[in-house]
C-alpha atoms as a PDB file:
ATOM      1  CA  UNK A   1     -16.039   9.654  20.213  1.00  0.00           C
ATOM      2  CA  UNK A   2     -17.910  11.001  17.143  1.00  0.00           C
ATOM      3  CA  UNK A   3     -18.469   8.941  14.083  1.00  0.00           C
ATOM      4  CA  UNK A   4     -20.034  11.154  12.138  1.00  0.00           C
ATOM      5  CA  UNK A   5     -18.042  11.361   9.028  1.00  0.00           C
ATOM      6  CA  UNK A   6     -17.868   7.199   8.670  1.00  0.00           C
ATOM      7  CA  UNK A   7     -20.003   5.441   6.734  1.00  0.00           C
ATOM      8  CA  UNK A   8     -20.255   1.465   7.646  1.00  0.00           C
ATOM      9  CA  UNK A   9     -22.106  -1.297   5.242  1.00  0.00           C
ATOM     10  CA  UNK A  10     -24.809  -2.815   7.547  1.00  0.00           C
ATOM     11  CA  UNK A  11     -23.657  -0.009  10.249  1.00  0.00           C
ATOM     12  CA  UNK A  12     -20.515  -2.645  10.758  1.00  0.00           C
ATOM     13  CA  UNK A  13     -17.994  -2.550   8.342  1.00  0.00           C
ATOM     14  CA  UNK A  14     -15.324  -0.106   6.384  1.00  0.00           C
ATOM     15  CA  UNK A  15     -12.476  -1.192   4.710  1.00  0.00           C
ATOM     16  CA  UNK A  16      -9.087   0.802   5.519  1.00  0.00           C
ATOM     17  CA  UNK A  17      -7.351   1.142   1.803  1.00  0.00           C
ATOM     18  CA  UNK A  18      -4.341   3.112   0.102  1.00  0.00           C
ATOM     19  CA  UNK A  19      -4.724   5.341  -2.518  1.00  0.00           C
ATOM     20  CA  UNK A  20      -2.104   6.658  -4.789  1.00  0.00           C
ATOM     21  CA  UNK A  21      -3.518  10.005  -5.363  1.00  0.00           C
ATOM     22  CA  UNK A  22      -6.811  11.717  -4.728  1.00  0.00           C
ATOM     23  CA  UNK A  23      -8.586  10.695  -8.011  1.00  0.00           C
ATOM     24  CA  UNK A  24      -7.632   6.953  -6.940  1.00  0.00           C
ATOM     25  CA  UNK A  25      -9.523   7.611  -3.485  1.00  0.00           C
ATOM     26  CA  UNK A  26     -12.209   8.840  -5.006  1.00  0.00           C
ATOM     27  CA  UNK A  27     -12.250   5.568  -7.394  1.00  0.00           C
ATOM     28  CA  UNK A  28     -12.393   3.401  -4.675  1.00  0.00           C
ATOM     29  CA  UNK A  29     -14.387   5.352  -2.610  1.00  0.00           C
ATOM     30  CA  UNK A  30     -17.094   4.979  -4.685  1.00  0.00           C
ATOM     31  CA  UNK A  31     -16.636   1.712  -5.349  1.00  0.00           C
ATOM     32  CA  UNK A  32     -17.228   0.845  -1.536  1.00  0.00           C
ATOM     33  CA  UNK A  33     -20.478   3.262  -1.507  1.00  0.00           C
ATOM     34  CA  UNK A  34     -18.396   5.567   0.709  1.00  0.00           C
ATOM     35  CA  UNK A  35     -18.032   2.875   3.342  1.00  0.00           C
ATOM     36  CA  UNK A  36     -14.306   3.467   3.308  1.00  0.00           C
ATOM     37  CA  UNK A  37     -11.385   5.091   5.033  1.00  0.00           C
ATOM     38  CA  UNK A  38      -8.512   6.306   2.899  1.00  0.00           C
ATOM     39  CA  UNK A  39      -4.866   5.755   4.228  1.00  0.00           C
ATOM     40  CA  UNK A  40      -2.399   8.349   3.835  1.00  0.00           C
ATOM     41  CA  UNK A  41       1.518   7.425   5.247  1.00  0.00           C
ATOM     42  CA  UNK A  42       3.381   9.947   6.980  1.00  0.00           C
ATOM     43  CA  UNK A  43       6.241   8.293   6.144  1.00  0.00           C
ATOM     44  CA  UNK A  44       5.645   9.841   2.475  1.00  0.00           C
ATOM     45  CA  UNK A  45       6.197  13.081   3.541  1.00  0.00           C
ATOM     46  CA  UNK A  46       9.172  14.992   4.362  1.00  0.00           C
ATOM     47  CA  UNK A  47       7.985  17.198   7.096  1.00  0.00           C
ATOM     48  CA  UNK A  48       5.051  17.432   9.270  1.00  0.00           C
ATOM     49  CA  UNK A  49       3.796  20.388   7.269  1.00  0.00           C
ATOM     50  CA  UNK A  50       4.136  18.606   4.232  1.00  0.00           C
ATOM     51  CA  UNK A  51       1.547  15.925   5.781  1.00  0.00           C
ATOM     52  CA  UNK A  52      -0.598  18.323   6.677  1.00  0.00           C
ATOM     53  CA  UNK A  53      -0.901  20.113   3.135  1.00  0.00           C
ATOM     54  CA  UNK A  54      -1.310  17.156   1.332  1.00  0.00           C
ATOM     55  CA  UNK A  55      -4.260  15.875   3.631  1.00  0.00           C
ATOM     56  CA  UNK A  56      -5.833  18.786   3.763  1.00  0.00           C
ATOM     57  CA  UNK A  57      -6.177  18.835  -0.252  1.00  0.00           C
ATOM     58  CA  UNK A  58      -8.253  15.437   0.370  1.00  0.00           C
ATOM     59  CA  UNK A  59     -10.563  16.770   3.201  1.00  0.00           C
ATOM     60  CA  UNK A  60     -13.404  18.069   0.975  1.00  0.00           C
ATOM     61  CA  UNK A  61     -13.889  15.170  -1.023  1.00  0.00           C
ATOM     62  CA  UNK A  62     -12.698  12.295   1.327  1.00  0.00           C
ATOM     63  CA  UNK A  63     -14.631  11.957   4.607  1.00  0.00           C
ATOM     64  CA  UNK A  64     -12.259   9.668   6.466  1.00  0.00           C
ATOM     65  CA  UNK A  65      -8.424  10.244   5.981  1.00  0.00           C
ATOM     66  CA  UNK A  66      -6.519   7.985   8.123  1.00  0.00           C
ATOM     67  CA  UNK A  67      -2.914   8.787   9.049  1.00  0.00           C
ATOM     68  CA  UNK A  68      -0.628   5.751   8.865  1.00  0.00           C
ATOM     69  CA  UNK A  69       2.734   5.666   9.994  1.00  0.00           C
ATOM     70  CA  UNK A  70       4.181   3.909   7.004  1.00  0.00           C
ATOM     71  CA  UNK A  71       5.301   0.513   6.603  1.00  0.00           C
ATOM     72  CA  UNK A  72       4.392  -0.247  10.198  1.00  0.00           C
ATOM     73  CA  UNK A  73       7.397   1.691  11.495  1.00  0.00           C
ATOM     74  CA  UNK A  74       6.808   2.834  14.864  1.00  0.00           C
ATOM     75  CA  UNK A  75       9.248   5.694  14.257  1.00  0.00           C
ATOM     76  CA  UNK A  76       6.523   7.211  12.485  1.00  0.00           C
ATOM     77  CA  UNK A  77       4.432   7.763  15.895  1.00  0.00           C
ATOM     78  CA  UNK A  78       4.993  11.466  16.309  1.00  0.00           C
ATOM     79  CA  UNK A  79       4.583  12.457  12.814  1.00  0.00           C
ATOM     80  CA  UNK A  80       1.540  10.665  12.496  1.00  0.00           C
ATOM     81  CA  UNK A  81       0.039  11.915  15.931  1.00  0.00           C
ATOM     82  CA  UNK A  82       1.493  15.716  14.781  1.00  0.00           C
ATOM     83  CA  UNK A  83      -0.574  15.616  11.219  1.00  0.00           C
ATOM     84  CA  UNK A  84      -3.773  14.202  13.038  1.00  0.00           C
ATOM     85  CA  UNK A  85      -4.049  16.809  15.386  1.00  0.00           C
ATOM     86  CA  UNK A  86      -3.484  19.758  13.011  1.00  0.00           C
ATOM     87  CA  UNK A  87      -6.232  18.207  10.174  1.00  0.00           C
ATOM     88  CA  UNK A  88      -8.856  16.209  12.217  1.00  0.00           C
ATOM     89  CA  UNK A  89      -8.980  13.365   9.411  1.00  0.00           C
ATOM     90  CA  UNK A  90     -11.230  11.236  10.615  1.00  0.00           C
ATOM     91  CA  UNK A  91      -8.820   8.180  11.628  1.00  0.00           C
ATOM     92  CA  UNK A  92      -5.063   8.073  13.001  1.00  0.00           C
ATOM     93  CA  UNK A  93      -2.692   4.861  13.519  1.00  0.00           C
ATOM     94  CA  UNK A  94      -0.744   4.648  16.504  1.00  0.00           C
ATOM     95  CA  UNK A  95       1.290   2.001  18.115  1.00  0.00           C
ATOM     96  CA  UNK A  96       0.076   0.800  21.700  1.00  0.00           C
ATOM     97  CA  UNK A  97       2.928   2.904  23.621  1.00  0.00           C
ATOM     98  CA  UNK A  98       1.981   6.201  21.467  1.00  0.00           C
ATOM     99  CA  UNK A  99      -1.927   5.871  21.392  1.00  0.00           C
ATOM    100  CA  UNK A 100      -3.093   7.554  24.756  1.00  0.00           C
ATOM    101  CA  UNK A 101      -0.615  10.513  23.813  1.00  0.00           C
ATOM    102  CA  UNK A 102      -2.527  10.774  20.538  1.00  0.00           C
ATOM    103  CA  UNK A 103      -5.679  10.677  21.594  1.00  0.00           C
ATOM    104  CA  UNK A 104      -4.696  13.632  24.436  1.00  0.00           C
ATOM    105  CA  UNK A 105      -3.143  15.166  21.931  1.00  0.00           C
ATOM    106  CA  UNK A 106      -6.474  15.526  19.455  1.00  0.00           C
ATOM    107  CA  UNK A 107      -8.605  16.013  22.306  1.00  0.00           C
ATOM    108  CA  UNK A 108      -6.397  19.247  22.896  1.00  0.00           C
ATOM    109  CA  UNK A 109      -6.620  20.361  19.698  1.00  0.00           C
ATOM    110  CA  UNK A 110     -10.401  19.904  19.472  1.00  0.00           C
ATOM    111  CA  UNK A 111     -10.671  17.213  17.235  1.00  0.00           C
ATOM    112  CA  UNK A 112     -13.443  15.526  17.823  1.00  0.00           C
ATOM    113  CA  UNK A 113     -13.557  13.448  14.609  1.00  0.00           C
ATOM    114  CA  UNK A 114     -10.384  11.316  14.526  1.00  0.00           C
ATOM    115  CA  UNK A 115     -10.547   7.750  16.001  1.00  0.00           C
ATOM    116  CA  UNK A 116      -7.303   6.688  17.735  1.00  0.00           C
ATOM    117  CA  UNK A 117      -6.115   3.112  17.414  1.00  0.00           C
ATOM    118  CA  UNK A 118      -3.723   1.015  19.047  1.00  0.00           C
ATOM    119  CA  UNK A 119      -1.427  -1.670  17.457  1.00  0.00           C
ATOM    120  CA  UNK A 120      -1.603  -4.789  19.434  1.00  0.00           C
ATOM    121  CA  UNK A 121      -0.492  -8.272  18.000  1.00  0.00           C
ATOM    122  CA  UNK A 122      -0.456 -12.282  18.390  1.00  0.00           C
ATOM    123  CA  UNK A 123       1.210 -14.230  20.224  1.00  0.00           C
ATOM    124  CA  UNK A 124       0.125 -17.808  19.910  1.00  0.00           C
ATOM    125  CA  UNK A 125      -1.575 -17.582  23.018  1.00  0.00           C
ATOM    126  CA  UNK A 126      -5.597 -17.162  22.992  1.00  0.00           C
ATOM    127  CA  UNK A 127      -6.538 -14.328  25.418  1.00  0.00           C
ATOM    128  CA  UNK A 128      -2.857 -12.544  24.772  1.00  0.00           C
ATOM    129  CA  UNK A 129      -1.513  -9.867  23.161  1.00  0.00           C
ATOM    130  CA  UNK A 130       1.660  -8.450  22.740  1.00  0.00           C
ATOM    131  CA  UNK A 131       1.876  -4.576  24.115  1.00  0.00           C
ATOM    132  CA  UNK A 132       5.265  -3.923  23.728  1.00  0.00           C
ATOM    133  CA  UNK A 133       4.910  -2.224  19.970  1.00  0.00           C
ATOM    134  CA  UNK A 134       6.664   1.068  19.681  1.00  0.00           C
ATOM    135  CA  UNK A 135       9.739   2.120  18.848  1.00  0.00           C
ATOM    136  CA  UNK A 136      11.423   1.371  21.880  1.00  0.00           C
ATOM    137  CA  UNK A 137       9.855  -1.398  24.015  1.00  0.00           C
ATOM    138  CA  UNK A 138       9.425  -3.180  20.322  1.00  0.00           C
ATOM    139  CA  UNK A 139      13.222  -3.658  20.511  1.00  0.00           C
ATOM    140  CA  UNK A 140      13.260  -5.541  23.621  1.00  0.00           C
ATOM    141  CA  UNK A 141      11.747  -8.446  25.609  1.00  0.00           C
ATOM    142  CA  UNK A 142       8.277  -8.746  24.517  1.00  0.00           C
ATOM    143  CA  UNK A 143       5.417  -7.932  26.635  1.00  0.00           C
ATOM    144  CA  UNK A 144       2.821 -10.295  26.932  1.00  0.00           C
ATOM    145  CA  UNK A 145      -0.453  -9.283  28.460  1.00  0.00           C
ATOM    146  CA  UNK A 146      -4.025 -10.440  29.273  1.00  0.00           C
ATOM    147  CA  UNK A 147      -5.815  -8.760  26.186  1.00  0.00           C
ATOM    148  CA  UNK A 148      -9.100  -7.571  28.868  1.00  0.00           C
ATOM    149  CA  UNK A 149      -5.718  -6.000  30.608  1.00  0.00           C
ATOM    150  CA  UNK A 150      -4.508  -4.386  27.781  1.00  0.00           C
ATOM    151  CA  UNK A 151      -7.702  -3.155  26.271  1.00  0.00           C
ATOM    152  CA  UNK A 152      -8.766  -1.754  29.973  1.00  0.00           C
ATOM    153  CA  UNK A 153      -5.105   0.243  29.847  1.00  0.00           C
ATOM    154  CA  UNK A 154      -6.070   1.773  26.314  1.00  0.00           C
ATOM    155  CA  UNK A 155      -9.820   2.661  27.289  1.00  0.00           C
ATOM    156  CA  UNK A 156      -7.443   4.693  30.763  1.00  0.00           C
ATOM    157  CA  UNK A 157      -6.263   6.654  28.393  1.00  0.00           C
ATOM    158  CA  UNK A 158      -9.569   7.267  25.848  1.00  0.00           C
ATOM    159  CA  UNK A 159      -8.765   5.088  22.971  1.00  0.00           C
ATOM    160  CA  UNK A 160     -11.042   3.846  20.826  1.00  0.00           C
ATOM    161  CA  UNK A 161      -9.981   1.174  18.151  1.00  0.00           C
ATOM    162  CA  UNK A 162      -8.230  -1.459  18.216  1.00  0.00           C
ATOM    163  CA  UNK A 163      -5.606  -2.562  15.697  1.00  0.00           C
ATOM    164  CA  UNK A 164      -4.735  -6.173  15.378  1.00  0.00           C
ATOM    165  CA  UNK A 165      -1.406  -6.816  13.390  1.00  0.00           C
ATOM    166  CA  UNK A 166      -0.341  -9.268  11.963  1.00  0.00           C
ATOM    167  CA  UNK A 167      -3.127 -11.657  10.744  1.00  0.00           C
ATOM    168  CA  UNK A 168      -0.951 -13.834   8.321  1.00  0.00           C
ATOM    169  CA  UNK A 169      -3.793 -15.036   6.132  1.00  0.00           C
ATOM    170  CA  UNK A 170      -6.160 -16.792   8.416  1.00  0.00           C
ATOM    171  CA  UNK A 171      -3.430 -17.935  11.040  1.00  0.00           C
ATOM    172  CA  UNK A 172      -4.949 -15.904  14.167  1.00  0.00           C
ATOM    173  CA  UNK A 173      -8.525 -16.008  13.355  1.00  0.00           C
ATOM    174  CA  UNK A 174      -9.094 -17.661  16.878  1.00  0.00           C
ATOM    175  CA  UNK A 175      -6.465 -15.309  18.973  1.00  0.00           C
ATOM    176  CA  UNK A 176      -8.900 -12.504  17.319  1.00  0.00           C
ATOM    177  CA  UNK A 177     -11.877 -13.641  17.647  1.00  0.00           C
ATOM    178  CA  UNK A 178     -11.104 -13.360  21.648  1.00  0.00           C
ATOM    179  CA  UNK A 179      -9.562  -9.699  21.458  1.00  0.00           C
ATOM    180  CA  UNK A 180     -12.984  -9.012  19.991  1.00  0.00           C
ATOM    181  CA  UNK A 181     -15.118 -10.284  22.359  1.00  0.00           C
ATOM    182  CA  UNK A 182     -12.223  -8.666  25.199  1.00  0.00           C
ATOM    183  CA  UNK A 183     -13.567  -5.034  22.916  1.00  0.00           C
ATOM    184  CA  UNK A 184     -16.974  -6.045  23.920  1.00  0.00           C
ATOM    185  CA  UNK A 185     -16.871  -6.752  27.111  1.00  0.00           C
ATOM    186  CA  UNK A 186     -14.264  -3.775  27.647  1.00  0.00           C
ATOM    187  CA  UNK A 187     -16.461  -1.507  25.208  1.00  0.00           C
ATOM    188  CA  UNK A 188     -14.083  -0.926  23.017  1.00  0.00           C
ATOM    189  CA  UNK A 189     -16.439   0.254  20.164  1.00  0.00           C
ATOM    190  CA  UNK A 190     -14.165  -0.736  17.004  1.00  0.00           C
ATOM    191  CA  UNK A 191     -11.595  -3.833  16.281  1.00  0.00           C
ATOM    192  CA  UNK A 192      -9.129  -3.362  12.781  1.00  0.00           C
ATOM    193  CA  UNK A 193      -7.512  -6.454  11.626  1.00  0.00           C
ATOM    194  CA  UNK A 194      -4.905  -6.002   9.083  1.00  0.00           C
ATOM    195  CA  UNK A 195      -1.608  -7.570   7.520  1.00  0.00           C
ATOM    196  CA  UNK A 196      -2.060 -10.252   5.459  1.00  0.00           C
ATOM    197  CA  UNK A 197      -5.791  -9.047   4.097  1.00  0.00           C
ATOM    198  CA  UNK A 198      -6.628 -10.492   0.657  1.00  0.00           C
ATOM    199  CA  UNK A 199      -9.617 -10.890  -1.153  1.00  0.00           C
ATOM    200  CA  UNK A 200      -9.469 -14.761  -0.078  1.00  0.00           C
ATOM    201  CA  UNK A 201      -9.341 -14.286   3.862  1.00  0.00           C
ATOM    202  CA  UNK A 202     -10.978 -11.015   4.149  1.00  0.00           C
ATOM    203  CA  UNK A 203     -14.353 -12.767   4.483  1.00  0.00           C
ATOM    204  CA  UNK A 204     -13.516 -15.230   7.095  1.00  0.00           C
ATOM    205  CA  UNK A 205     -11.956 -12.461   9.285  1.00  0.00           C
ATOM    206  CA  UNK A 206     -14.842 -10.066   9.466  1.00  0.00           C
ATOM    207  CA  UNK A 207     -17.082 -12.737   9.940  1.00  0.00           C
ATOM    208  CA  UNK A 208     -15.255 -13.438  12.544  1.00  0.00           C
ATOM    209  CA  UNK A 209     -15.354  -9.857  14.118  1.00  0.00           C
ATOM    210  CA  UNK A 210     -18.752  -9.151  13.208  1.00  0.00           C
ATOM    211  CA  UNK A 211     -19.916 -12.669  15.362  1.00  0.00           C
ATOM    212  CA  UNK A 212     -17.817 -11.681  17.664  1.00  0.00           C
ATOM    213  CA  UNK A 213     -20.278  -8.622  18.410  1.00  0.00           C
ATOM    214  CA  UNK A 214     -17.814  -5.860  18.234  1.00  0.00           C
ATOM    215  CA  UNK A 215     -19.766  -2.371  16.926  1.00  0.00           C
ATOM    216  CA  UNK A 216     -17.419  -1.347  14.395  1.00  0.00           C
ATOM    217  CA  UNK A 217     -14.271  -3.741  11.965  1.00  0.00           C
ATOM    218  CA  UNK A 218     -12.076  -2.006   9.546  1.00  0.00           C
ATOM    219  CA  UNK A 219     -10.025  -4.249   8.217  1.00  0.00           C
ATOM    220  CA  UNK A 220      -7.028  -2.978   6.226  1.00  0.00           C
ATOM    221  CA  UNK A 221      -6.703  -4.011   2.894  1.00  0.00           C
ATOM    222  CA  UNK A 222      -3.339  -2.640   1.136  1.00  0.00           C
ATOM    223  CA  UNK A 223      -0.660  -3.859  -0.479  1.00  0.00           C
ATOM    224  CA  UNK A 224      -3.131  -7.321  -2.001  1.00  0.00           C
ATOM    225  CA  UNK A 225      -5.297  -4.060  -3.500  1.00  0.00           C
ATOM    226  CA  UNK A 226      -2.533  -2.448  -5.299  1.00  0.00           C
ATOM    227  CA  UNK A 227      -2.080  -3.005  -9.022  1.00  0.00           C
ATOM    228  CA  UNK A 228       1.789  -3.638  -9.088  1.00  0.00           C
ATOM    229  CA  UNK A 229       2.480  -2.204 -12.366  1.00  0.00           C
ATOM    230  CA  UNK A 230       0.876   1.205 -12.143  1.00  0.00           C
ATOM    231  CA  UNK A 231       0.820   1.404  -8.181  1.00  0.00           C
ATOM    232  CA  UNK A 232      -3.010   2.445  -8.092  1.00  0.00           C
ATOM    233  CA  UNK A 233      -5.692   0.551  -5.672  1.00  0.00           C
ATOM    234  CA  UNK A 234      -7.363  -1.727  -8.150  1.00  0.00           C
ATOM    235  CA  UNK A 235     -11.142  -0.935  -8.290  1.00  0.00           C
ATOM    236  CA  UNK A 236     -12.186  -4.664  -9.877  1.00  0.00           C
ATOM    237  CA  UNK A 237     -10.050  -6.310  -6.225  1.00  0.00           C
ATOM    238  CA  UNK A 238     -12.060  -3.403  -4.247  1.00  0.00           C
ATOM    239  CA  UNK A 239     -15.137  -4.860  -6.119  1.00  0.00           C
ATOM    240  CA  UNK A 240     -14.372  -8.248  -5.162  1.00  0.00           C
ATOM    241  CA  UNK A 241     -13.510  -7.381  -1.106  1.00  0.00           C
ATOM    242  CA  UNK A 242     -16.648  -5.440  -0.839  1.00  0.00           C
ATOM    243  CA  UNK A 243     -18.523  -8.188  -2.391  1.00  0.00           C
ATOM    244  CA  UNK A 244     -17.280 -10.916   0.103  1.00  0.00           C
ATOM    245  CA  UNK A 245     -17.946  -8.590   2.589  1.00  0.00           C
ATOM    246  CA  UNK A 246     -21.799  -8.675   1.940  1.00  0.00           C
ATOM    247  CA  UNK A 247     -21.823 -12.188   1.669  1.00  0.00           C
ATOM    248  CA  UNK A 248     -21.106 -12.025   5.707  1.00  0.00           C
ATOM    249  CA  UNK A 249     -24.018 -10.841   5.766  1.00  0.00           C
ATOM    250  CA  UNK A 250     -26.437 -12.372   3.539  1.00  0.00           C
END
């Protein structure tokens, strides 16, 4: 895995944002001295080629696109996996069922820059996680797993990241604490926490990653950044994230 196009403050942290169009991205971009990664949904677009076009009108000023599904929906897997492969963006979303196809899938298509994650989540159990995320197995029984188990079943199948949903304000801050030291001692290189991100938790959850000793956190920041009346990602609340961001470490 390449990591070439990523820029991280202190070589450990990005922040995973929306943007609402490319001058947006750019905004907060710069805000974050480039130590971002811009999320673009799948679910926006009609078609696949639609996806593609749009992200490839980013590429030359945005040096991480990362391809969301949309709303979480797990529907979105193929999409999302189809416009990764044909753009290279830097960063791709996957659920845990979908991931290893992805990241065959971009390693086929010579993309070498595009980090693959894989959604796990909570369960109330330390040293858990549920598996069972995409659009199939998520509509049965839940699978429960031992998170070194799970982790050693992604790094099979040459994923990368992992993506740990939902955080619910600071609710799982232990449960992820452990998945990050499971990334260490698997060497998985990068841990994402996201859902429920605001510029009051966001601190205590990297700081939690980052002691942890995992390489690389990207914690997604999206709907808390968006200005509800015009539907842009708010520069002052990508000012204030970065800046409790630093204070992990000062």
């Amino acid at each position: 895995m390449e990591l070439n196009n990523y820029s991280f403050y202190k070589d450990r942290v990005a922040i995973n944002l929306l943007a609402k169009n490319l001058e947006n991205a750019k905004e907060v971009t710069k805000v974050l001295d480039n130590n971002a990664v811009i999320g673009i949904l799948s679910k926006d677009f009609a078609t696949v080629d639609e996806g593609i076009g749009y992200v490839n009108t980013w590429k030359n000023d945005i040096s991480v696109i990362s391809i969301g599904l949309g709303g979480g929906d797990p529907n979105q897997w193929k999409m999302a996996a189809d416009i990764a492969a044909a753009t290279d963006p830097g960063h791709v979303n996957q659920v845990f069922t979908s991931a290893g196809f992805t990241a065959g899938l971009l390693e086929g298509n010579g993309c070498t820059n595009t980090v693959v994650n894989a959604l796990v989540s909570p369960t109330g159990e330390i040293g858990k996680v549920k598996i069972s995320t995409g659009p199939i197995s998520s509509l049965g029984e839940d699978a429960i797993v031992d998170v070194d188990i799970a982790l050693k079943m992604l790094k099979d199948v040459g994923v990368n990241s992992i993506k740990f949903f939902h955080m619910k304000g600071n609710k799982y801050l232990d449960e992820l604490a452990e998945v990050v030291r499971a990334c260490v001692r698997v060497e998985i290189p990068i841990i994402e926490p996201t859902g429920g991100i605001t510029v009051d938790n966001i601190f205590d959850i990297v700081k939690v990653c980052v002691d942890a000793g995992c390489e690389k956190v990207i914690p997604h920041v999206y709907s808390a950044a968006i200005d509800k009346e015009t539907g842009l990602t708010d520069p002052d609340i990508v000012k204030d994230l970065y800046n409790e961001i630093k204070k992990v470490f000062e």
